[in-house]
PDB file of N, CA and C in Angstrom:
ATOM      1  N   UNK A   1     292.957 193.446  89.836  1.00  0.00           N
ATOM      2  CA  UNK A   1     292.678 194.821  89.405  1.00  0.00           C
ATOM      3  C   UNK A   1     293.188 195.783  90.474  1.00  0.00           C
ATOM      4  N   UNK A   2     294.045 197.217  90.229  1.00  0.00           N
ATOM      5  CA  UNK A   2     294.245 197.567  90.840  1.00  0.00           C
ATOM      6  C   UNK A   2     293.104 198.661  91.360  1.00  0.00           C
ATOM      7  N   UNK A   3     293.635 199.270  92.246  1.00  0.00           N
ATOM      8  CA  UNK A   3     293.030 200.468  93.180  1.00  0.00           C
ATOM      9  C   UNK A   3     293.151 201.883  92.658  1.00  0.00           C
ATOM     10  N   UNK A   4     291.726 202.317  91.958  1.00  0.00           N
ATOM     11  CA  UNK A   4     291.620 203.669  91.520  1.00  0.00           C
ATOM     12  C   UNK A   4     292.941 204.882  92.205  1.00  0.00           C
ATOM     13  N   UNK A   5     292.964 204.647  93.316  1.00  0.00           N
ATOM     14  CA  UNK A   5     294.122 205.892  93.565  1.00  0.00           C
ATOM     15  C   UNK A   5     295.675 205.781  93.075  1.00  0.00           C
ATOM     16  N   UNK A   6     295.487 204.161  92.851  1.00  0.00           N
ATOM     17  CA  UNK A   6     296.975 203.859  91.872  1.00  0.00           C
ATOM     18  C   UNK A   6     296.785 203.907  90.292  1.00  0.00           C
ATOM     19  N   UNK A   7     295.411 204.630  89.246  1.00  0.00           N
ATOM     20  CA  UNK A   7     295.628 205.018  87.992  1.00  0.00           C
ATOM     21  C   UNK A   7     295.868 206.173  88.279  1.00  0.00           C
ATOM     22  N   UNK A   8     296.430 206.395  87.180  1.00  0.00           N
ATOM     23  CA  UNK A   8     296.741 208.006  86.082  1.00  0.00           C
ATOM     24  C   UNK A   8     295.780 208.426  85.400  1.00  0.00           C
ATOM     25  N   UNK A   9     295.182 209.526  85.623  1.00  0.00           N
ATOM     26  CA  UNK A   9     294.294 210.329  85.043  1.00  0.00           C
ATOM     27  C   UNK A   9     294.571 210.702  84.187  1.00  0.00           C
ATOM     28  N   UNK A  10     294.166 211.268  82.912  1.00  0.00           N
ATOM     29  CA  UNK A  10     294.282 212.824  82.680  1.00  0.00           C
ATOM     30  C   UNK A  10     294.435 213.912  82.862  1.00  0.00           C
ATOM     31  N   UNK A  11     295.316 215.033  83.023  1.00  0.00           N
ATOM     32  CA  UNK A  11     294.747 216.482  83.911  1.00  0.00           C
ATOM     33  C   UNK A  11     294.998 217.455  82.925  1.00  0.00           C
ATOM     34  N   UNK A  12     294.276 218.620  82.645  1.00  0.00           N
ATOM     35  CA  UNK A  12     294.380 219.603  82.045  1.00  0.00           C
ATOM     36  C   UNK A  12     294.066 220.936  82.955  1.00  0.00           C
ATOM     37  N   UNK A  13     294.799 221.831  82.751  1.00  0.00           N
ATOM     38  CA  UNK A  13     294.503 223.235  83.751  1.00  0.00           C
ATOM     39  C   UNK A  13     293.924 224.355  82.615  1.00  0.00           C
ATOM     40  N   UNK A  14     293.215 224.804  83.042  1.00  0.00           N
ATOM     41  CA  UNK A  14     292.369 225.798  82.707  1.00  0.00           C
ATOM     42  C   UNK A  14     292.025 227.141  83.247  1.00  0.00           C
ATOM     43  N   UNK A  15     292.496 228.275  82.599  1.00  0.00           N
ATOM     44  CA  UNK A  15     292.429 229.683  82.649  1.00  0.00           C
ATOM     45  C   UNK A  15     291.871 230.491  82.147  1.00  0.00           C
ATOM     46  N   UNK A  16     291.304 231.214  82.642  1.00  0.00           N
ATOM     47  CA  UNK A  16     290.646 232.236  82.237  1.00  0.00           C
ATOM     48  C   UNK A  16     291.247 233.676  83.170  1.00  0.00           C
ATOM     49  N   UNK A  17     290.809 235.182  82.807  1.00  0.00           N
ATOM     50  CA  UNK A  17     291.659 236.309  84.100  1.00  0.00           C
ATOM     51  C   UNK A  17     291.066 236.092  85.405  1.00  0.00           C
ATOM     52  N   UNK A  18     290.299 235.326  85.360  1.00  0.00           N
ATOM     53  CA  UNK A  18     289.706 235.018  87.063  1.00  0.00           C
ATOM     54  C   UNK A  18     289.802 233.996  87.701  1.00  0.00           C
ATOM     55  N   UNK A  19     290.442 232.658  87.477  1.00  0.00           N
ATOM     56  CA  UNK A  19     290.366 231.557  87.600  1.00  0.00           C
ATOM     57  C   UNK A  19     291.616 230.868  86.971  1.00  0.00           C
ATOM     58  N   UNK A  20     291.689 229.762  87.827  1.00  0.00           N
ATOM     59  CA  UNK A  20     292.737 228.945  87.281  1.00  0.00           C
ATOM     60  C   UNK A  20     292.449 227.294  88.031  1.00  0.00           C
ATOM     61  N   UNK A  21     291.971 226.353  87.164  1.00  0.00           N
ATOM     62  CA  UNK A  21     291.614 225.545  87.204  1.00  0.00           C
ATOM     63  C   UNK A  21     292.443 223.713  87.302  1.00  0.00           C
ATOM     64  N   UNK A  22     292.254 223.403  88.450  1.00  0.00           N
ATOM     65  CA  UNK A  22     293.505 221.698  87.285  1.00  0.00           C
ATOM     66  C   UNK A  22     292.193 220.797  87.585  1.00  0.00           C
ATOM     67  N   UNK A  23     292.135 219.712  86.582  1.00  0.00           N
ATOM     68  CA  UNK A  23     291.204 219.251  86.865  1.00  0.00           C
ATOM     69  C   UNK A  23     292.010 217.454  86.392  1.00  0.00           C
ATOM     70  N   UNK A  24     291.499 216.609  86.621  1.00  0.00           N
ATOM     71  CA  UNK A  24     291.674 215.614  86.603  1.00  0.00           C
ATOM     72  C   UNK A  24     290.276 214.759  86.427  1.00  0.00           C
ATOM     73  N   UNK A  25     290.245 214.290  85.153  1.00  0.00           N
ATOM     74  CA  UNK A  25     289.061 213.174  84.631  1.00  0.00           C
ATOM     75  C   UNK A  25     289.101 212.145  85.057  1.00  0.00           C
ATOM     76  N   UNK A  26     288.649 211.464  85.829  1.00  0.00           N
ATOM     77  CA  UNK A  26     288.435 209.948  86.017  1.00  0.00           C
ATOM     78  C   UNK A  26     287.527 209.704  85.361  1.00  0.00           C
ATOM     79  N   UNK A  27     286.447 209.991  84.309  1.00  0.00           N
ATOM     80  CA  UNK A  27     285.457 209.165  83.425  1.00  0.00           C
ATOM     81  C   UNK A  27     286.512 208.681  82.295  1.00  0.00           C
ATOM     82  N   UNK A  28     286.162 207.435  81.507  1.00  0.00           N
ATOM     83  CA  UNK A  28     286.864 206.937  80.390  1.00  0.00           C
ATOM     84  C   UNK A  28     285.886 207.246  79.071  1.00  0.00           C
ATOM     85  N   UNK A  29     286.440 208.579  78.725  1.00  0.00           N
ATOM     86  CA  UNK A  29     285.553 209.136  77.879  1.00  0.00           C
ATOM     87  C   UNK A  29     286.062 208.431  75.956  1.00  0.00           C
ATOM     88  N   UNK A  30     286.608 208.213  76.285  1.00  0.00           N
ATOM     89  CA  UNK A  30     287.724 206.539  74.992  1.00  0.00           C
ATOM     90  C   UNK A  30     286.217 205.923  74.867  1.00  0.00           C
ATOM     91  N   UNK A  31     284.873 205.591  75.306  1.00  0.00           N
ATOM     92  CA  UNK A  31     284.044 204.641  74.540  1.00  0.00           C
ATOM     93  C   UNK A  31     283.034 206.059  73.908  1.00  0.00           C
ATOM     94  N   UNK A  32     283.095 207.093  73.655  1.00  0.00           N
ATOM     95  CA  UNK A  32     282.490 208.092  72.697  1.00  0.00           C
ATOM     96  C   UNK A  32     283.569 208.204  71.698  1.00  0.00           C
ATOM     97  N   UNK A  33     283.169 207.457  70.584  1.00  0.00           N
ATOM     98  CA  UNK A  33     283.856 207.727  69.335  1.00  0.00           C
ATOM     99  C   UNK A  33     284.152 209.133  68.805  1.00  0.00           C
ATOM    100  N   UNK A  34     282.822 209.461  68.466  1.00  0.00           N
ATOM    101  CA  UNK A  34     282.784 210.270  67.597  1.00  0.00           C
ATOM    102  C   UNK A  34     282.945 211.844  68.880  1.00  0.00           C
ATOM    103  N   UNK A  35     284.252 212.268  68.481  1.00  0.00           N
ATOM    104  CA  UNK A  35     284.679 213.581  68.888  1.00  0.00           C
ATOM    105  C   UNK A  35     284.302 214.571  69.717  1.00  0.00           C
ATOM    106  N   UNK A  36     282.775 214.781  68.833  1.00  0.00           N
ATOM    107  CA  UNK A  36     282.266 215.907  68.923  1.00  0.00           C
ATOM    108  C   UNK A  36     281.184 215.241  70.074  1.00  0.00           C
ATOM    109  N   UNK A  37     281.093 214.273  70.138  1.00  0.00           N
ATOM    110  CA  UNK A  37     280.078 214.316  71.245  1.00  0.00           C
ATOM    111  C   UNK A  37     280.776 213.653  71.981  1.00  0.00           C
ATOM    112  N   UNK A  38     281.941 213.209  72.501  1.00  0.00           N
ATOM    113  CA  UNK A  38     282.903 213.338  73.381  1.00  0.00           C
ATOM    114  C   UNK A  38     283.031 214.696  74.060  1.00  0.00           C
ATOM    115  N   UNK A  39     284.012 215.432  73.533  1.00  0.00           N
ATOM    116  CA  UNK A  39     283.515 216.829  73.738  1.00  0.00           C
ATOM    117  C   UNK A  39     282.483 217.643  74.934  1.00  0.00           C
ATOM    118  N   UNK A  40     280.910 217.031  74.064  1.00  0.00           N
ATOM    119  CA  UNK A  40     279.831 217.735  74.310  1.00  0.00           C
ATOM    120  C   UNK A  40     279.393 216.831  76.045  1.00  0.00           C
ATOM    121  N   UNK A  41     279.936 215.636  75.960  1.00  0.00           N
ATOM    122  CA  UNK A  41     279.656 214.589  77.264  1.00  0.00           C
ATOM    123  C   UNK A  41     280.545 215.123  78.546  1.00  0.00           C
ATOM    124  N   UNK A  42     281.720 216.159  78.077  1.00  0.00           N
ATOM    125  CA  UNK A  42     282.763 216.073  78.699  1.00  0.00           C
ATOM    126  C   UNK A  42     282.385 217.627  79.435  1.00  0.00           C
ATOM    127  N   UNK A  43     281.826 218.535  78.836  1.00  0.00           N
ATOM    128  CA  UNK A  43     281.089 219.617  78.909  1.00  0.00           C
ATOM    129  C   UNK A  43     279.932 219.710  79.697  1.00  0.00           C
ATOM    130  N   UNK A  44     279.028 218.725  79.438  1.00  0.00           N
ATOM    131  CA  UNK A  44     278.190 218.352  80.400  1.00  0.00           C
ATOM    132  C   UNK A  44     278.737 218.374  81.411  1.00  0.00           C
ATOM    133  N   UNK A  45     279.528 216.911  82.122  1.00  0.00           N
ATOM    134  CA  UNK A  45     279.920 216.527  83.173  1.00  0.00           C
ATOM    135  C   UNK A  45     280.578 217.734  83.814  1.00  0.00           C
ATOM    136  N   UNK A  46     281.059 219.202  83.337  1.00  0.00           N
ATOM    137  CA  UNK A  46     281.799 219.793  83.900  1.00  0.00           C
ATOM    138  C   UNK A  46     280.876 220.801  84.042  1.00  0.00           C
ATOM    139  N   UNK A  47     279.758 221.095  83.361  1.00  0.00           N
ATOM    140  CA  UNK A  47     278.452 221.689  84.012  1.00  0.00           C
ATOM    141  C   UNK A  47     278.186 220.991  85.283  1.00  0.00           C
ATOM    142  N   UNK A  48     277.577 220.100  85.206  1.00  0.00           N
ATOM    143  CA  UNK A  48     277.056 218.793  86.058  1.00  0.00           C
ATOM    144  C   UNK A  48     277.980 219.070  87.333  1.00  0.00           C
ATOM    145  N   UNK A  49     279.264 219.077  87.489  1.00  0.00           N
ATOM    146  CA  UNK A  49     280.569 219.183  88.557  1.00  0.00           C
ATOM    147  C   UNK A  49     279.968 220.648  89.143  1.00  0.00           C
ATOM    148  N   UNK A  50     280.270 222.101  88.017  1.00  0.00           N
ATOM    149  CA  UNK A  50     279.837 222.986  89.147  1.00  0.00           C
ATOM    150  C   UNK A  50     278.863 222.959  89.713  1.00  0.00           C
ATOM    151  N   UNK A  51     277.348 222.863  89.105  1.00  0.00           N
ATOM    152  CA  UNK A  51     275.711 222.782  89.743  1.00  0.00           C
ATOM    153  C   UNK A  51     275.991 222.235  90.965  1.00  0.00           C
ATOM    154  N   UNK A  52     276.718 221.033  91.015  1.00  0.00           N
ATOM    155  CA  UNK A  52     276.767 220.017  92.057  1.00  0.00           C
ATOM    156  C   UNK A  52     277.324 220.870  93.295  1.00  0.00           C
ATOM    157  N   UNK A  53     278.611 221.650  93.384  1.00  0.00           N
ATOM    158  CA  UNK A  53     279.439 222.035  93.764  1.00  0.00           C
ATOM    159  C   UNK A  53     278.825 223.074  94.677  1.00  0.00           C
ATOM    160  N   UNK A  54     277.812 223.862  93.940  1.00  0.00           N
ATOM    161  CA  UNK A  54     277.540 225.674  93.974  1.00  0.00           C
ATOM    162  C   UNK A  54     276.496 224.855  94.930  1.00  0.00           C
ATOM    163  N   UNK A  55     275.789 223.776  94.849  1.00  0.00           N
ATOM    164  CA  UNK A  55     274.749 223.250  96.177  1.00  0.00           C
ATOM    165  C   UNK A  55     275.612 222.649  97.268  1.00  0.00           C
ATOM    166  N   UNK A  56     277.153 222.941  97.203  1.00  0.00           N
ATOM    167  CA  UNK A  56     277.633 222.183  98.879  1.00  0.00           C
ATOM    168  C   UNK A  56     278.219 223.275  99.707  1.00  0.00           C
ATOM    169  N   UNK A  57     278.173 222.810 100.747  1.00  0.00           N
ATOM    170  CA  UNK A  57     278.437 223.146 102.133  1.00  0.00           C
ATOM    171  C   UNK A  57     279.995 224.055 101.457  1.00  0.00           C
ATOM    172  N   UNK A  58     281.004 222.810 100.983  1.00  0.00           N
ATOM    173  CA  UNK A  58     282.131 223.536 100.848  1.00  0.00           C
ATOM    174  C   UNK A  58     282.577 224.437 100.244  1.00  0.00           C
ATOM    175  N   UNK A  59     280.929 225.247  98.911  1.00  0.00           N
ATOM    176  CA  UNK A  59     281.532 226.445  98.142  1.00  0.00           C
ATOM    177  C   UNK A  59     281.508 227.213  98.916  1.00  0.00           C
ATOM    178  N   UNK A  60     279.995 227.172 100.172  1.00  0.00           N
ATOM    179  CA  UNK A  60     280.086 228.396 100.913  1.00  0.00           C
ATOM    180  C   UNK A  60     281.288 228.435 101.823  1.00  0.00           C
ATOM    181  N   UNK A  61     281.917 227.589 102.257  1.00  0.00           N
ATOM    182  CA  UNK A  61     282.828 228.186 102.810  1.00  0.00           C
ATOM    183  C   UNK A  61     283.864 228.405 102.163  1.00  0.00           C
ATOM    184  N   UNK A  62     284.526 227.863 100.614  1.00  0.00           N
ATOM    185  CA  UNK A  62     285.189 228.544  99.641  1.00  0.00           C
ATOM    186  C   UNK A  62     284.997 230.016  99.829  1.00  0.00           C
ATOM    187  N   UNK A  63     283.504 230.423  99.692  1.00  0.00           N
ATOM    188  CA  UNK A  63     283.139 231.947  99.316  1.00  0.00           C
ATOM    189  C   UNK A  63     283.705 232.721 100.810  1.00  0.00           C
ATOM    190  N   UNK A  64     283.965 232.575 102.037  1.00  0.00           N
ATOM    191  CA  UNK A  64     283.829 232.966 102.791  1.00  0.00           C
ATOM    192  C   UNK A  64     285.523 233.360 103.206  1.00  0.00           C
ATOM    193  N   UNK A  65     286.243 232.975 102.262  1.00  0.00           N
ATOM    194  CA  UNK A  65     287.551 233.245 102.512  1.00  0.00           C
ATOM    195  C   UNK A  65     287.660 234.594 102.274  1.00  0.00           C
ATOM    196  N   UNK A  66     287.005 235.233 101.228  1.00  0.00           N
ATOM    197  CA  UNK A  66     287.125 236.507 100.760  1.00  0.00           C
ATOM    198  C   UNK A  66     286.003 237.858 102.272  1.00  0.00           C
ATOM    199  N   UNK A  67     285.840 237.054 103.500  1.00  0.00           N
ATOM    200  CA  UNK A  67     285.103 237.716 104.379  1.00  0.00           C
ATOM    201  C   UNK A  67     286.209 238.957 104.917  1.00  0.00           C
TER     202      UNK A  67
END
């Protein structure tokens, strides 16, 4: 088996006028059949990513570029 840093992800970039996003999935979201709650799992996890994010060390110093 190989070594996670030798698969291919997924990546999709994402925009909005304030933001510009690339993101890369490593979950294998292929065992949720049904679409819509694919989707809704995938949504989560990207809730789940910022919460996580907005509690580390590295947003505040993200935020601090704009000092």
């Amino acid at each position: 088996m190989g070594s996670i840093d030798n698969l291919l992800f997924p990546e999709i970039d994402l925009e909005t006028d304030d933001l510009i996003m690339s993101i890369e999935v490593k979950k294998d979201y292929s065992k949720i059949k049904d679409i819509d709650k694919r989707k809704e799992e995938f949504i989560n996890d990207l809730k789940d990513f910022i919460e996580e994010f907005s509690q580390t060390e590295e947003s505040l110093e993200f935020m601090k570029y704009y000092d």
